[in-house]
C-alpha atoms as a PDB file:
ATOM      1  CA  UNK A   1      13.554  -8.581   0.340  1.00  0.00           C
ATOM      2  CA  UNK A   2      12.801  -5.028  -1.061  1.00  0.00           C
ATOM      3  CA  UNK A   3      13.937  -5.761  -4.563  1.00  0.00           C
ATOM      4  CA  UNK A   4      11.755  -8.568  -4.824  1.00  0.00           C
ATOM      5  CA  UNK A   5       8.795  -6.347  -3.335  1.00  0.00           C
ATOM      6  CA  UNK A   6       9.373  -3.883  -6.016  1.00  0.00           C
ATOM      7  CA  UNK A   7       9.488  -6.302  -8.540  1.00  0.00           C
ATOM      8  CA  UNK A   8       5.817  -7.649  -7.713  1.00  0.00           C
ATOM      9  CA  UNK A   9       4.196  -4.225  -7.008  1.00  0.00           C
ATOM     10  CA  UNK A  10       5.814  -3.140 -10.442  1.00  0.00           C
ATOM     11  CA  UNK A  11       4.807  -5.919 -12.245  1.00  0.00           C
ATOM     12  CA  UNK A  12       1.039  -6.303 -10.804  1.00  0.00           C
ATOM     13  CA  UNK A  13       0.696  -2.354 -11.140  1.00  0.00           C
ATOM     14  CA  UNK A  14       2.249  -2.747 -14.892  1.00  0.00           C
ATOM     15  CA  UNK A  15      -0.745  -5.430 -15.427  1.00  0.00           C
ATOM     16  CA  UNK A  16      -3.344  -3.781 -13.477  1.00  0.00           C
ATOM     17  CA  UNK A  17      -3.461  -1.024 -15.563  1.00  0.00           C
ATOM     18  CA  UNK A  18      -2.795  -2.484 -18.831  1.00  0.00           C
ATOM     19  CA  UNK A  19      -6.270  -4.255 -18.532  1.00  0.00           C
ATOM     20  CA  UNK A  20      -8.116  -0.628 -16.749  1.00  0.00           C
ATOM     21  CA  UNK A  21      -6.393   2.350 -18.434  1.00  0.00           C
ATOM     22  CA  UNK A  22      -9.422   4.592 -17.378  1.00  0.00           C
ATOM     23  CA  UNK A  23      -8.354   4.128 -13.880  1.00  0.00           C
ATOM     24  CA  UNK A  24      -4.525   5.742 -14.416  1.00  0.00           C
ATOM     25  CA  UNK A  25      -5.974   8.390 -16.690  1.00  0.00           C
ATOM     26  CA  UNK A  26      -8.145   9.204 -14.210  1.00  0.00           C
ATOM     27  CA  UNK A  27      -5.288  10.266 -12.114  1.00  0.00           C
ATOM     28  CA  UNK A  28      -6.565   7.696  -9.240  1.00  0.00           C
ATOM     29  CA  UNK A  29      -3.864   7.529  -6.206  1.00  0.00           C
ATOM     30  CA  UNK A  30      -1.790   9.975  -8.339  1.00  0.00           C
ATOM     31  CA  UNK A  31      -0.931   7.674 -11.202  1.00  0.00           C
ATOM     32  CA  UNK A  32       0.523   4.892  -8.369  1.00  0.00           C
ATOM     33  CA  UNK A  33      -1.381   1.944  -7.790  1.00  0.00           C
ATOM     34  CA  UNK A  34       0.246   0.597  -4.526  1.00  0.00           C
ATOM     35  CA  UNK A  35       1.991   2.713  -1.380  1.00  0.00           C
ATOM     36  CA  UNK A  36       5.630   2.577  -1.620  1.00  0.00           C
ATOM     37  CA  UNK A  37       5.685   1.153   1.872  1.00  0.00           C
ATOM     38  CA  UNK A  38       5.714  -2.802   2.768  1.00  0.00           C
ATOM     39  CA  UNK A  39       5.409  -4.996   5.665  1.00  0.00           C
ATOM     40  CA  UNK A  40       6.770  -8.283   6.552  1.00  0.00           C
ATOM     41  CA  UNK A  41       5.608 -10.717   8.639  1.00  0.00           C
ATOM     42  CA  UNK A  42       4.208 -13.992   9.491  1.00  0.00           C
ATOM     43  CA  UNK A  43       0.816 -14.400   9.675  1.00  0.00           C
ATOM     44  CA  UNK A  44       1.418 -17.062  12.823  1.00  0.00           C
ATOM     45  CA  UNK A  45       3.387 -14.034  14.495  1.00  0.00           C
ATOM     46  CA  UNK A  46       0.817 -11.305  13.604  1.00  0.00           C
ATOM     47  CA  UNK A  47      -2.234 -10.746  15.939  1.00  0.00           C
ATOM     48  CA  UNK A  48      -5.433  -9.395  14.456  1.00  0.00           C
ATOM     49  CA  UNK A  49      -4.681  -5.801  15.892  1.00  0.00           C
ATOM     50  CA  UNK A  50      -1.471  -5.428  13.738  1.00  0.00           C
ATOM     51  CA  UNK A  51      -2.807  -6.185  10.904  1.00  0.00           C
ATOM     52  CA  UNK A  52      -5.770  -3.887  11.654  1.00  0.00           C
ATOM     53  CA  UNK A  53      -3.453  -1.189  12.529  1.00  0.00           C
ATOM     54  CA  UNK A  54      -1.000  -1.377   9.739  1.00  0.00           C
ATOM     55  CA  UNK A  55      -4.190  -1.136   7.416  1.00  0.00           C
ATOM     56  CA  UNK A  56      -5.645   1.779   9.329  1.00  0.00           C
ATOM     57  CA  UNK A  57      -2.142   3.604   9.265  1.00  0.00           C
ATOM     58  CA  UNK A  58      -1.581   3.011   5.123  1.00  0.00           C
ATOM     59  CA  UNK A  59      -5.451   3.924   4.835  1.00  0.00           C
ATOM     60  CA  UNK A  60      -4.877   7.393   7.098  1.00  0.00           C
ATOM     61  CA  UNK A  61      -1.306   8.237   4.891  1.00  0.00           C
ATOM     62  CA  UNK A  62      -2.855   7.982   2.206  1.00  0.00           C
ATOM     63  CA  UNK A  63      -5.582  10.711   3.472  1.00  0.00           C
ATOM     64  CA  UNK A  64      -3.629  12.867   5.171  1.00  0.00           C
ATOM     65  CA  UNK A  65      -0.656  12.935   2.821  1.00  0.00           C
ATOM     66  CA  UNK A  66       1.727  10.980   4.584  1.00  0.00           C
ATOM     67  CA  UNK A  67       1.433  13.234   7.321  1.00  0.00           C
ATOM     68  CA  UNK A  68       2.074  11.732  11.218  1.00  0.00           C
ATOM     69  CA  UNK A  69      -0.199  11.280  13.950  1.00  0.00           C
ATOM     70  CA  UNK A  70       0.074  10.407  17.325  1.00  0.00           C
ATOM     71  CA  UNK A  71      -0.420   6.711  17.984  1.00  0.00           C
ATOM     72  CA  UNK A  72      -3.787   5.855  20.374  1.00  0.00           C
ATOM     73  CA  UNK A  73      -1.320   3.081  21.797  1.00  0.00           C
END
């Protein structure tokens, strides 16, 4: 699970910016090109409103700073 996670976000960011260095040296996402958080799931089990929310949460930590909110659910 997790190792193999690590292993593909490593390995895509390692790529990514190999081919756009301007991106890293413009200290984009502080030098990290992918959250250190994951989700699994099956796409058959997953309603549109998950995904939607798991996006919106990764999209407001990254904002805030990782900080918490209260959920509107």
């Amino acid at each position: 699970g997790s190792s193999v996670v690590k292993a593909l976000k490593g390995r895509s960011a390692f790529l990514f910016f190999k081919n756009h260095p301007e991106i890293k040296q413009n200290k984009m996402w502080g030098g990290h090109l992918w959250s250190p958080s994951y989700y699994f799931g099956t796409v058959g089990n997953m309603s549109k409103e998950v995904v939607e929310k798991y996006i919106n949460d990764q999209i407001y930590n990254a904002v805030s700073g990782g900080k918490p909110y209260p959920s509107p659910h």
